[in-house]
Protein backbone atom coordinates (compact mmCIF):
# COMPACT_ATOMS: atom_id res chain seq x y z
CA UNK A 1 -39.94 68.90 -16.54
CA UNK A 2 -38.51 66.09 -14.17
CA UNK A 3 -39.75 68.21 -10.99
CA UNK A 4 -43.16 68.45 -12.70
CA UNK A 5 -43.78 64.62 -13.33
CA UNK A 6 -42.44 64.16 -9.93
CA UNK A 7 -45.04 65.98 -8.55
CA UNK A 8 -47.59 64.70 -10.77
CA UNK A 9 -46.72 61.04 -9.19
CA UNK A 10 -46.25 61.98 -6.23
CA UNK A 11 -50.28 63.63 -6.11
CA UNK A 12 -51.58 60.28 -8.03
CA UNK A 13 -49.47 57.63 -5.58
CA UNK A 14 -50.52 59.73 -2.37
CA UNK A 15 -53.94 59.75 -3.56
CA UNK A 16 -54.14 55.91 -4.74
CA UNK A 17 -52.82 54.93 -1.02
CA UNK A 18 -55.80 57.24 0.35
CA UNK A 19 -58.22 55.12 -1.64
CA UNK A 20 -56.80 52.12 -0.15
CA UNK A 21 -56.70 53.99 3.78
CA UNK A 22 -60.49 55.37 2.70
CA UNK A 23 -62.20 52.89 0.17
CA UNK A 24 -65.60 54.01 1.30
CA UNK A 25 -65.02 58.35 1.46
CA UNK A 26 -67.70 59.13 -1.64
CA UNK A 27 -65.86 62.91 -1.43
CA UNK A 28 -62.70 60.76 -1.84
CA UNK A 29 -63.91 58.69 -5.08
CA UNK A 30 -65.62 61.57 -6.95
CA UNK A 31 -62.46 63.47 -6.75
CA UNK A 32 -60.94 60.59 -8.54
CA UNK A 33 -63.79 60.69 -10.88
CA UNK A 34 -63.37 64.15 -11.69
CA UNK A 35 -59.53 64.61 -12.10
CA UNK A 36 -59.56 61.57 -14.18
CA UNK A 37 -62.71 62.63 -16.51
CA UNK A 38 -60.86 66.23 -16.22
CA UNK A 39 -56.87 65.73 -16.70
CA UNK A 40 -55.31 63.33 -19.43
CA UNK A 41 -51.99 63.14 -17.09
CA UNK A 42 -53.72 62.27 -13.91
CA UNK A 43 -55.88 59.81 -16.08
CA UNK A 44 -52.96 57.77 -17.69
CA UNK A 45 -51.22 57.36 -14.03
CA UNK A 46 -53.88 56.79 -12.09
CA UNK A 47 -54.85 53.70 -14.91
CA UNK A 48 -51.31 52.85 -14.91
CA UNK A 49 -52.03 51.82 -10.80
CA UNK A 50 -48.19 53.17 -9.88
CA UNK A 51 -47.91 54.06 -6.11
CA UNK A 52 -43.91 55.16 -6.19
CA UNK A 53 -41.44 54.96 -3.69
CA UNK A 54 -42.02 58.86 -3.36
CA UNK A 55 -39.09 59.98 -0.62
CA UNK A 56 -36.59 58.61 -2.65
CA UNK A 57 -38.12 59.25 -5.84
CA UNK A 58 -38.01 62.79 -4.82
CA UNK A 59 -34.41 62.57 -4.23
CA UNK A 60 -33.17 61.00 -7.08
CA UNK A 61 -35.76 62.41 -9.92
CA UNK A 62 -36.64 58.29 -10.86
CA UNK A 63 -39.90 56.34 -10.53
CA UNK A 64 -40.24 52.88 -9.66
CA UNK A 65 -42.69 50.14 -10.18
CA UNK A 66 -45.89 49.73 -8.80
CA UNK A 67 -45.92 48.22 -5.34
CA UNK A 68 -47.64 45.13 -4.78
């Protein structure tokens, strides 16, 4: 289960930091629309606004706080 809500963080924080690269990509923002309307998991950490320290994170199986 770790592995999987790695990867589930990993998928939100890399696409949260494209939204910040890409604000205006409309293919970009109704992929977020869907996978949030769509997924409960995706929803909650995409609200939650975590982008995670992801190499490490990988390595060690934690999260960390949302960057600022």
């Amino acid at each position: 289960m770790r592995n999987r809500a790695v990867s589930d963080l990993a998928i939100v924080s890399d696409l949260r930091r494209a939204t910040g690269r890409f604000p205006r990509d409309a293919r970009l923002a109704e992929l977020i629309r869907e996978l949030t309307a769509g997924n409960r998991t995706f929803a909650r950490l995409w609200v939650s606004g975590t982008v995670a320290a992801l190499a490490l994170a990988a390595h060690t199986g934690r999260t960390y706080a949302p960057a600022s």
